[in-house]
PDB file of N, CA and C in Angstrom:
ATOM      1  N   UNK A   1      -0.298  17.914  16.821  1.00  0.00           N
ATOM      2  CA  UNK A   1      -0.482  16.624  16.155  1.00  0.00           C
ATOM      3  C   UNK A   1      -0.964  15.583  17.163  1.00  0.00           C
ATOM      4  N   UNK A   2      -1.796  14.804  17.063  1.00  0.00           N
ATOM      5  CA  UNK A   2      -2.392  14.041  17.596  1.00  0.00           C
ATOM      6  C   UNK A   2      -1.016  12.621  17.706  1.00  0.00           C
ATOM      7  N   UNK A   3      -1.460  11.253  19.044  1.00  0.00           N
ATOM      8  CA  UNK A   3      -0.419  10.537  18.557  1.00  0.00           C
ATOM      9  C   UNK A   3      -0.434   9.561  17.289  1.00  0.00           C
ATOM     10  N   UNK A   4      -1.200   9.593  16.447  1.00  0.00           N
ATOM     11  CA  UNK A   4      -1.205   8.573  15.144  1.00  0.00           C
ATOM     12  C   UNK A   4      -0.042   9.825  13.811  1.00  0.00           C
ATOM     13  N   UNK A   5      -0.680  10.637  13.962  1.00  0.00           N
ATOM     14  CA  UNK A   5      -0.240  11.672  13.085  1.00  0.00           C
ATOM     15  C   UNK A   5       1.425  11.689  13.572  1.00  0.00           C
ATOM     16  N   UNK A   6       1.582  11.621  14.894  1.00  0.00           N
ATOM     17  CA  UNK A   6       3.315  11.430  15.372  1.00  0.00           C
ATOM     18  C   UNK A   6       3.744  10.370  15.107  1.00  0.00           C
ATOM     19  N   UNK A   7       3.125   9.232  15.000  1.00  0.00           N
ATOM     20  CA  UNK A   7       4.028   7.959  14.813  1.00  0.00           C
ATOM     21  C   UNK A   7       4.044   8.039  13.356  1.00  0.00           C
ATOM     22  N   UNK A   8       2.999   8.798  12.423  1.00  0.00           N
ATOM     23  CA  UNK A   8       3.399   8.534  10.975  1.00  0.00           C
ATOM     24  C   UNK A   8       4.171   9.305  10.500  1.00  0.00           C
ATOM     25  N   UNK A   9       4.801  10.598  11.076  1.00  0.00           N
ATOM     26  CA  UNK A   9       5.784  11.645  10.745  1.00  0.00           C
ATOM     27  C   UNK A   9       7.347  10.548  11.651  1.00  0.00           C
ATOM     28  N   UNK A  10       7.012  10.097  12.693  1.00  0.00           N
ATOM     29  CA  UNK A  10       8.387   9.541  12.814  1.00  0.00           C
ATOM     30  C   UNK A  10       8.583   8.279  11.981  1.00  0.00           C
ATOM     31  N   UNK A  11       7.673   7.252  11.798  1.00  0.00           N
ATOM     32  CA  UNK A  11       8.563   6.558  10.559  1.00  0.00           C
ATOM     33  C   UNK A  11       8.488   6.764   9.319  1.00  0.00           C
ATOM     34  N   UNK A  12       7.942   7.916   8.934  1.00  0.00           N
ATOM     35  CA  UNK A  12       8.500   8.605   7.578  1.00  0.00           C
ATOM     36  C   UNK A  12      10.079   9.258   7.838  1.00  0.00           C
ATOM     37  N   UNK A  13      10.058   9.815   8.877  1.00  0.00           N
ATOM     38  CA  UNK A  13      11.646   9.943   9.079  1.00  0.00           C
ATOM     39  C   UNK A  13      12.765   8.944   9.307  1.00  0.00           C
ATOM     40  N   UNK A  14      12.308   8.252  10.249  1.00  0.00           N
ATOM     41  CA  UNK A  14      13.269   6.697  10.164  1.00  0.00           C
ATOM     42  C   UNK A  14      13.007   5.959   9.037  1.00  0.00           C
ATOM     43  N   UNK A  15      12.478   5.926   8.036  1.00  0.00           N
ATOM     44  CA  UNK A  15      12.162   5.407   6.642  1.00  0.00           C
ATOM     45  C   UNK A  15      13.352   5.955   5.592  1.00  0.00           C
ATOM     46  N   UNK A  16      13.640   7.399   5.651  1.00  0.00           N
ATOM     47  CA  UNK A  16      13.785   8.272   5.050  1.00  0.00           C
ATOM     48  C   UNK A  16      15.490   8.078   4.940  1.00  0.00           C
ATOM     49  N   UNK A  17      15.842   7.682   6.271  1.00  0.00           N
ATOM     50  CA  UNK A  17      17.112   7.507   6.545  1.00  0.00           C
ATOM     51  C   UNK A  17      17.697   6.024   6.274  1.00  0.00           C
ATOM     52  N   UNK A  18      17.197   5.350   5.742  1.00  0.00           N
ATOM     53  CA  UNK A  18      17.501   4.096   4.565  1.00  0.00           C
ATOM     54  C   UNK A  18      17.180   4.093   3.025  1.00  0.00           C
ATOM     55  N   UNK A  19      16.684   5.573   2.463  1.00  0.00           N
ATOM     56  CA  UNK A  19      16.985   5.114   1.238  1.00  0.00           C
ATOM     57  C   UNK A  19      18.437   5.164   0.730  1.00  0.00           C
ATOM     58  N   UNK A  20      18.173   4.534  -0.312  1.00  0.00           N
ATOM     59  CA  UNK A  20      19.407   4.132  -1.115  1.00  0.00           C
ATOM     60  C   UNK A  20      20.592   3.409  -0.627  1.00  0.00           C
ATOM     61  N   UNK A  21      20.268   2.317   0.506  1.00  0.00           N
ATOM     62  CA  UNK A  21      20.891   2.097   1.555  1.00  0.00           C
ATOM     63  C   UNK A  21      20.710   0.236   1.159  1.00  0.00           C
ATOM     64  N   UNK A  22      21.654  -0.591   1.071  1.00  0.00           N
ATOM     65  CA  UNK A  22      22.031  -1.978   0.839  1.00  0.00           C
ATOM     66  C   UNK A  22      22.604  -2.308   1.966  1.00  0.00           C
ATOM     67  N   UNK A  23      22.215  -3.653   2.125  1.00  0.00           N
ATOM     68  CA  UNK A  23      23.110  -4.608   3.114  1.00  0.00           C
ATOM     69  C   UNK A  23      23.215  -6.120   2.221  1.00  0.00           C
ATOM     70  N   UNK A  24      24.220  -6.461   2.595  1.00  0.00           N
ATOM     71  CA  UNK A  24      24.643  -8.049   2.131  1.00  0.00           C
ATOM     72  C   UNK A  24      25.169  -8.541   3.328  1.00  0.00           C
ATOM     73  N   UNK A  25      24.322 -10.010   3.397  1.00  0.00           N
ATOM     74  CA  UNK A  25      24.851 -11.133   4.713  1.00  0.00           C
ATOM     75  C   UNK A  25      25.145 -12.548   3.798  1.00  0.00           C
ATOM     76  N   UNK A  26      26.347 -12.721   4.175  1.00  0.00           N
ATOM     77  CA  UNK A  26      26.887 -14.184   3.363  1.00  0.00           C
ATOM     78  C   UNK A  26      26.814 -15.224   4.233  1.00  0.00           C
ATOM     79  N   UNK A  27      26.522 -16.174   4.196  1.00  0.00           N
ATOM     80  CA  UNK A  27      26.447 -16.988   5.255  1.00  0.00           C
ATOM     81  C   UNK A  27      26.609 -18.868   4.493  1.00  0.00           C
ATOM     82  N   UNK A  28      27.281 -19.262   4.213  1.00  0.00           N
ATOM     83  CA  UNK A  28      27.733 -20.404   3.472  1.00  0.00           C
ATOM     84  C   UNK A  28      27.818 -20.282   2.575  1.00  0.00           C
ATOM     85  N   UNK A  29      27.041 -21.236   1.453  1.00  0.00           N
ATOM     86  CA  UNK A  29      27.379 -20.961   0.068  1.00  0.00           C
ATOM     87  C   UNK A  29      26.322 -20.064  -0.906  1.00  0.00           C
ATOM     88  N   UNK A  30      25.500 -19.219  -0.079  1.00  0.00           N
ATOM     89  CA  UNK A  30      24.400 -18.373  -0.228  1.00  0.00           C
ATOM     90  C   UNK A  30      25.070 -17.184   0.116  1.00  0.00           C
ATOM     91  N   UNK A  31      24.842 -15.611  -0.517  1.00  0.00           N
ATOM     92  CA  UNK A  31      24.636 -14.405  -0.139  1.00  0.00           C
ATOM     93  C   UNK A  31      23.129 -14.200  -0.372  1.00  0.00           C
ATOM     94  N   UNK A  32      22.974 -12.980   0.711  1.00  0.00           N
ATOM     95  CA  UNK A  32      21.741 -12.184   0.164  1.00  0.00           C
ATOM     96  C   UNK A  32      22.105 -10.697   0.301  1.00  0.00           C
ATOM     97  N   UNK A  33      20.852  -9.858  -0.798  1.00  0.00           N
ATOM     98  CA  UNK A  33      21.381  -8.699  -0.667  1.00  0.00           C
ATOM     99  C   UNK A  33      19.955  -8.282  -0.721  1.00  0.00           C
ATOM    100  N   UNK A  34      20.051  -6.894   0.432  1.00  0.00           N
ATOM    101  CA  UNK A  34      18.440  -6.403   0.762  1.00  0.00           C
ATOM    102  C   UNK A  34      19.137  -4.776   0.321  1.00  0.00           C
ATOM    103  N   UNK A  35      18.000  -3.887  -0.429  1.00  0.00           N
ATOM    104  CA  UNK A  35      18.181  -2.681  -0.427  1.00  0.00           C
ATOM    105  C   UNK A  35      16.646  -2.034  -0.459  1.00  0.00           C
ATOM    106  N   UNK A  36      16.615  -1.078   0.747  1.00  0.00           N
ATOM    107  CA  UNK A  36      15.552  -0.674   0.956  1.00  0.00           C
ATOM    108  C   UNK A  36      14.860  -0.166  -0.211  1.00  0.00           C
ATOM    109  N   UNK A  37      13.395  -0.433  -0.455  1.00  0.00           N
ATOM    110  CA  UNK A  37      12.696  -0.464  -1.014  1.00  0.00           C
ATOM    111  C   UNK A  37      12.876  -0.145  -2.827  1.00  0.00           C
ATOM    112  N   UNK A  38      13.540  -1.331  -2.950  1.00  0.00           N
ATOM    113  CA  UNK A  38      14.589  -2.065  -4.242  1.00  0.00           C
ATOM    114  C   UNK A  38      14.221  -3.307  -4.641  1.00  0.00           C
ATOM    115  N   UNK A  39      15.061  -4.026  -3.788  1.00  0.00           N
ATOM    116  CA  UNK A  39      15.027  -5.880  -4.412  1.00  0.00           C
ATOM    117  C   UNK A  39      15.302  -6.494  -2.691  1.00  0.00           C
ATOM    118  N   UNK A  40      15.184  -7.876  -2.651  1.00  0.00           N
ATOM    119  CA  UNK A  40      15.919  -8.553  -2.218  1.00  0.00           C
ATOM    120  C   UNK A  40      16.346  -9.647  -3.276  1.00  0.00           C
ATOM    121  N   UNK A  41      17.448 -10.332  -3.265  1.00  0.00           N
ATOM    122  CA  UNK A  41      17.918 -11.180  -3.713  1.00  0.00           C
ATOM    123  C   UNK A  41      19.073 -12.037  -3.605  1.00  0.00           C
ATOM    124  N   UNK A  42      19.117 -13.224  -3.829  1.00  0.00           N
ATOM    125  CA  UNK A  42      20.144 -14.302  -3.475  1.00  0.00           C
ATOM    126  C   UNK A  42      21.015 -14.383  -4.010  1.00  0.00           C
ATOM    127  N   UNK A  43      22.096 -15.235  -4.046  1.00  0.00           N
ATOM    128  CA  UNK A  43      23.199 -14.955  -5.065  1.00  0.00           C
ATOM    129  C   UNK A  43      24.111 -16.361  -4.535  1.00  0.00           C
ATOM    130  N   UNK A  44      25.256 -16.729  -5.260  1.00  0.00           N
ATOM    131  CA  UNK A  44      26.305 -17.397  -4.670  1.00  0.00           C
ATOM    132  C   UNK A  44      27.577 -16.677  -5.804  1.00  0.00           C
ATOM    133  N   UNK A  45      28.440 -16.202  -4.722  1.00  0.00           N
ATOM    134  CA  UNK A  45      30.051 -15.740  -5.152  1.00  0.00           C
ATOM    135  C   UNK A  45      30.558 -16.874  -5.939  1.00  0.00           C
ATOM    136  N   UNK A  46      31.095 -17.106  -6.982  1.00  0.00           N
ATOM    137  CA  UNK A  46      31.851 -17.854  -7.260  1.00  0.00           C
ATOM    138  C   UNK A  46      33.567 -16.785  -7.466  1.00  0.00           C
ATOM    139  N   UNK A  47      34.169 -17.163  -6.704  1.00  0.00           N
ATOM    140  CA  UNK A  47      35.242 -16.533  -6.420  1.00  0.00           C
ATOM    141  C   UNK A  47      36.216 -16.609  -7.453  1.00  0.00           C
ATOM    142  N   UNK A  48      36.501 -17.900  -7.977  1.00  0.00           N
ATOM    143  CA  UNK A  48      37.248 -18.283  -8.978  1.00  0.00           C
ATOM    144  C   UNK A  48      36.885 -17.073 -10.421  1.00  0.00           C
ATOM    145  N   UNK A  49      35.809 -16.434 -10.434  1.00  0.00           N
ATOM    146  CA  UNK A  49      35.350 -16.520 -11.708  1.00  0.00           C
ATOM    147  C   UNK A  49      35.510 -14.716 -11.627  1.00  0.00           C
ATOM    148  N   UNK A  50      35.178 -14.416  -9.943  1.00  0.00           N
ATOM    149  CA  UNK A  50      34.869 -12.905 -10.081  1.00  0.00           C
ATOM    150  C   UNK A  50      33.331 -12.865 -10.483  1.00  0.00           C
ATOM    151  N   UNK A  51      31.964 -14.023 -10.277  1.00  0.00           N
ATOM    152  CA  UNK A  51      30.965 -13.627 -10.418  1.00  0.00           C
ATOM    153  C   UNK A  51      29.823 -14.261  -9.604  1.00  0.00           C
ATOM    154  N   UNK A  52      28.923 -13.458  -9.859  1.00  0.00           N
ATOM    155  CA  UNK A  52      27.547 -13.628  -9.170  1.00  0.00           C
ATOM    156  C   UNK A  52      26.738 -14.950  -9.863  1.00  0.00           C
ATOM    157  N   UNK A  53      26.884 -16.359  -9.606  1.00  0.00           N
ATOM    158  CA  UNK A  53      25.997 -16.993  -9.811  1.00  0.00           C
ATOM    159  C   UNK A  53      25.581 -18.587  -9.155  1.00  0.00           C
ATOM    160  N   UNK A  54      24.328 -18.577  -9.408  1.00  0.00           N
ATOM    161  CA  UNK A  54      23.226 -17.979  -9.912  1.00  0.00           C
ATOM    162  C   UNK A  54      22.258 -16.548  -8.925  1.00  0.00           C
ATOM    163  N   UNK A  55      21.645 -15.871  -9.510  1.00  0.00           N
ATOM    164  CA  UNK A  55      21.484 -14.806  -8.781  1.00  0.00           C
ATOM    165  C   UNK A  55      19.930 -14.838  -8.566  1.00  0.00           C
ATOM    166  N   UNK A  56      19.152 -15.006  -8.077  1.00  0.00           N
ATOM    167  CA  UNK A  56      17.528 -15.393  -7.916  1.00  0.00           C
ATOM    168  C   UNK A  56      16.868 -14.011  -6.933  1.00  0.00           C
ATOM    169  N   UNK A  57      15.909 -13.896  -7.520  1.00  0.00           N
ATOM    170  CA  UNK A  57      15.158 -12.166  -7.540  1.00  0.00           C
ATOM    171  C   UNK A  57      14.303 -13.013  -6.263  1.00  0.00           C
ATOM    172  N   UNK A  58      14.296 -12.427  -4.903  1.00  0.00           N
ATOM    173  CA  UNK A  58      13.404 -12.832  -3.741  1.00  0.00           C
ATOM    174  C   UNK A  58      12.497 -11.951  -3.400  1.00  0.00           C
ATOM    175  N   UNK A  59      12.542 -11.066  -4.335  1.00  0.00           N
ATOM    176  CA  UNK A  59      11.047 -10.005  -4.083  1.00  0.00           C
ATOM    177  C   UNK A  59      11.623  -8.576  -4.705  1.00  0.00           C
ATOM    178  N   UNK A  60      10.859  -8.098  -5.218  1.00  0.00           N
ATOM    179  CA  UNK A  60      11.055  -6.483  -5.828  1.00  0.00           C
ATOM    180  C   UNK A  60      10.000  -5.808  -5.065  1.00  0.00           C
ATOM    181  N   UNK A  61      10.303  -4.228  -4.691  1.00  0.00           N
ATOM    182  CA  UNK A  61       9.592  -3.319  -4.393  1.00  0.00           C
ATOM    183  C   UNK A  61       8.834  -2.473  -5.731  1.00  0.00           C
ATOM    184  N   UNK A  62       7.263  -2.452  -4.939  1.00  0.00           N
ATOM    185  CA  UNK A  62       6.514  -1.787  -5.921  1.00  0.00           C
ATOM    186  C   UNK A  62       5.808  -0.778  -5.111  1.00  0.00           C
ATOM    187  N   UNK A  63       5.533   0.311  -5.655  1.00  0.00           N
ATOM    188  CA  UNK A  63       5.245   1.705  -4.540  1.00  0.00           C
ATOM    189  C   UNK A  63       3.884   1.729  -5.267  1.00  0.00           C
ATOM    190  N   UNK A  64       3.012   1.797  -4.296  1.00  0.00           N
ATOM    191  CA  UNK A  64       1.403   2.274  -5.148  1.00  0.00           C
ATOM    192  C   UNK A  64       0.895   2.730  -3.972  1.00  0.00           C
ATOM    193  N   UNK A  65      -0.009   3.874  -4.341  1.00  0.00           N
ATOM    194  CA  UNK A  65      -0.963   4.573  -3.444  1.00  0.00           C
ATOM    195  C   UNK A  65      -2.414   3.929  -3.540  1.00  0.00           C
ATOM    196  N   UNK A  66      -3.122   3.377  -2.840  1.00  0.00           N
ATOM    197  CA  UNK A  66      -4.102   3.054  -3.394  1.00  0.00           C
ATOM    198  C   UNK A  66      -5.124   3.981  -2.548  1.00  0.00           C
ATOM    199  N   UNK A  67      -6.132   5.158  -3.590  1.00  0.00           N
ATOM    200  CA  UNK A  67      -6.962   5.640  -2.543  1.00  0.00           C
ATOM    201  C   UNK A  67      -8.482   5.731  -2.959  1.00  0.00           C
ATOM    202  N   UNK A  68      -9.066   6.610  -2.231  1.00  0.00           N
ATOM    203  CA  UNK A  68     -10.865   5.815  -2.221  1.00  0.00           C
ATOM    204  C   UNK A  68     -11.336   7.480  -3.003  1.00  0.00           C
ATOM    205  N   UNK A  69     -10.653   8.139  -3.688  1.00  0.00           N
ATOM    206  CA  UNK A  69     -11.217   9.240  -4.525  1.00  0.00           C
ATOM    207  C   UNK A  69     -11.586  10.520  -3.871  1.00  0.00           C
ATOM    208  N   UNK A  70     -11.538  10.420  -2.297  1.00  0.00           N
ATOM    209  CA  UNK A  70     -11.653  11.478  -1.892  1.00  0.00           C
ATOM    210  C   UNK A  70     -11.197  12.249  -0.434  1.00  0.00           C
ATOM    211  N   UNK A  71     -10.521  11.110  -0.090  1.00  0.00           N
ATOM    212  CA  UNK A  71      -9.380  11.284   1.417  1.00  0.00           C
ATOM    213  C   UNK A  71      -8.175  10.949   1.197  1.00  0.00           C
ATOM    214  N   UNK A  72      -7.469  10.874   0.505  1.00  0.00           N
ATOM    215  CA  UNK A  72      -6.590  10.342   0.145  1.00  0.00           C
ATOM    216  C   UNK A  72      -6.323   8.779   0.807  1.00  0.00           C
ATOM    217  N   UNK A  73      -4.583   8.586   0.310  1.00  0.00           N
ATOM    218  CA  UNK A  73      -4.393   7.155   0.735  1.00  0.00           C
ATOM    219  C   UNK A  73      -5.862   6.561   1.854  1.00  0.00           C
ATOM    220  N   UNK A  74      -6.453   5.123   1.560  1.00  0.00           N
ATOM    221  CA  UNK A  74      -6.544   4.497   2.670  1.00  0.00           C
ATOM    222  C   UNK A  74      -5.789   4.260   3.737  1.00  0.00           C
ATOM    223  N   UNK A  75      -6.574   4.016   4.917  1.00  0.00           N
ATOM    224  CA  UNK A  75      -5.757   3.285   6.457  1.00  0.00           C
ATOM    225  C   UNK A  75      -5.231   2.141   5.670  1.00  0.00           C
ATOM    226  N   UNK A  76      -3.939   1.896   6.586  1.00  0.00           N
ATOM    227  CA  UNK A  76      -2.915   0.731   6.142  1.00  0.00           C
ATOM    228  C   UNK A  76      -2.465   0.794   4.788  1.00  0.00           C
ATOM    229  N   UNK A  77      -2.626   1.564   3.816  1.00  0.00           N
ATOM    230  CA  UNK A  77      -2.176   1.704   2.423  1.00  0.00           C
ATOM    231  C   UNK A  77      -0.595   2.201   2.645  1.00  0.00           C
ATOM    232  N   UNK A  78       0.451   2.294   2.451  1.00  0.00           N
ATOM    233  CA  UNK A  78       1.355   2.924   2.101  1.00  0.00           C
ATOM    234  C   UNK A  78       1.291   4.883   1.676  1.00  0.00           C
ATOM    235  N   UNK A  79       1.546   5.433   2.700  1.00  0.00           N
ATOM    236  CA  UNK A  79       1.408   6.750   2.014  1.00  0.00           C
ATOM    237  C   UNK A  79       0.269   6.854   3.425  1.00  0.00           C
ATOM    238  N   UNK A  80      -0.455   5.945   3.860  1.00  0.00           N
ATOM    239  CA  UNK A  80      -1.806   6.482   4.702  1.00  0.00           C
ATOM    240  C   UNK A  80      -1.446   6.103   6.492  1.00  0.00           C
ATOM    241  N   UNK A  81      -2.580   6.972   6.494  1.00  0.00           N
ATOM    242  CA  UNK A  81      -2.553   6.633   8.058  1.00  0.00           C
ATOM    243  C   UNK A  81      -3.436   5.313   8.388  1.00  0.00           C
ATOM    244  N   UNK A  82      -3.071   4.848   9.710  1.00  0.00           N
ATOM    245  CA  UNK A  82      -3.464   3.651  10.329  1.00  0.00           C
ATOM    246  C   UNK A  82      -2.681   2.414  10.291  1.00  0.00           C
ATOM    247  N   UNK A  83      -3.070   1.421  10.501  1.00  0.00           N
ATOM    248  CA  UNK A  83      -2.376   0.312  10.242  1.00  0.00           C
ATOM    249  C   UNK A  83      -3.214  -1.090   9.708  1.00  0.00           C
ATOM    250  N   UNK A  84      -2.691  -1.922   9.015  1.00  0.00           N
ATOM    251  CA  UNK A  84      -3.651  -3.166   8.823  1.00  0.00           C
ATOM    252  C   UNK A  84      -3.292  -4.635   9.567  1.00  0.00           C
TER     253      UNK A  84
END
């Protein structure tokens, strides 16, 4: 394997080892919660209540291959080699 072909087999492996994998950092009267290639989103505990509000969507993950019909994925695409 050449070194481009090695760096894209190792962070497909270090990739691989965060799915389904969440973190939450609270930090005043804000939480956030990141889950790999899921959501991020905000939140505030209201403790009294036992709930999440208000809860505000800070980005969703969307998986697309985008390719040119006959090499697969483009460079820098997700799924491809190179970088952008």
């Amino acid at each position: 394997l050449d070194k481009l072909d090695t760096a894209v087999a190792r962070e497909a492996a270090l990739s691989s080892q965060l799915e389904n994998h969440c973190d939450t950092l609270s930090t005043g009267w804000w939480s956030y919660e990141w889950c790999h290639r899921k959501f991020v989103r905000q939140f505030h505990v209201d403790v009294s209540q036992g709930t999440m509000d208000p809860v505000w969507s800070l980005g969703a993950y969307n998986y697309s291959v985008i390719t040119n019909g006959t090499n697969g994925p483009l460079a820098g695409q997700e799924g491809g080699k190179g970088a952008s």
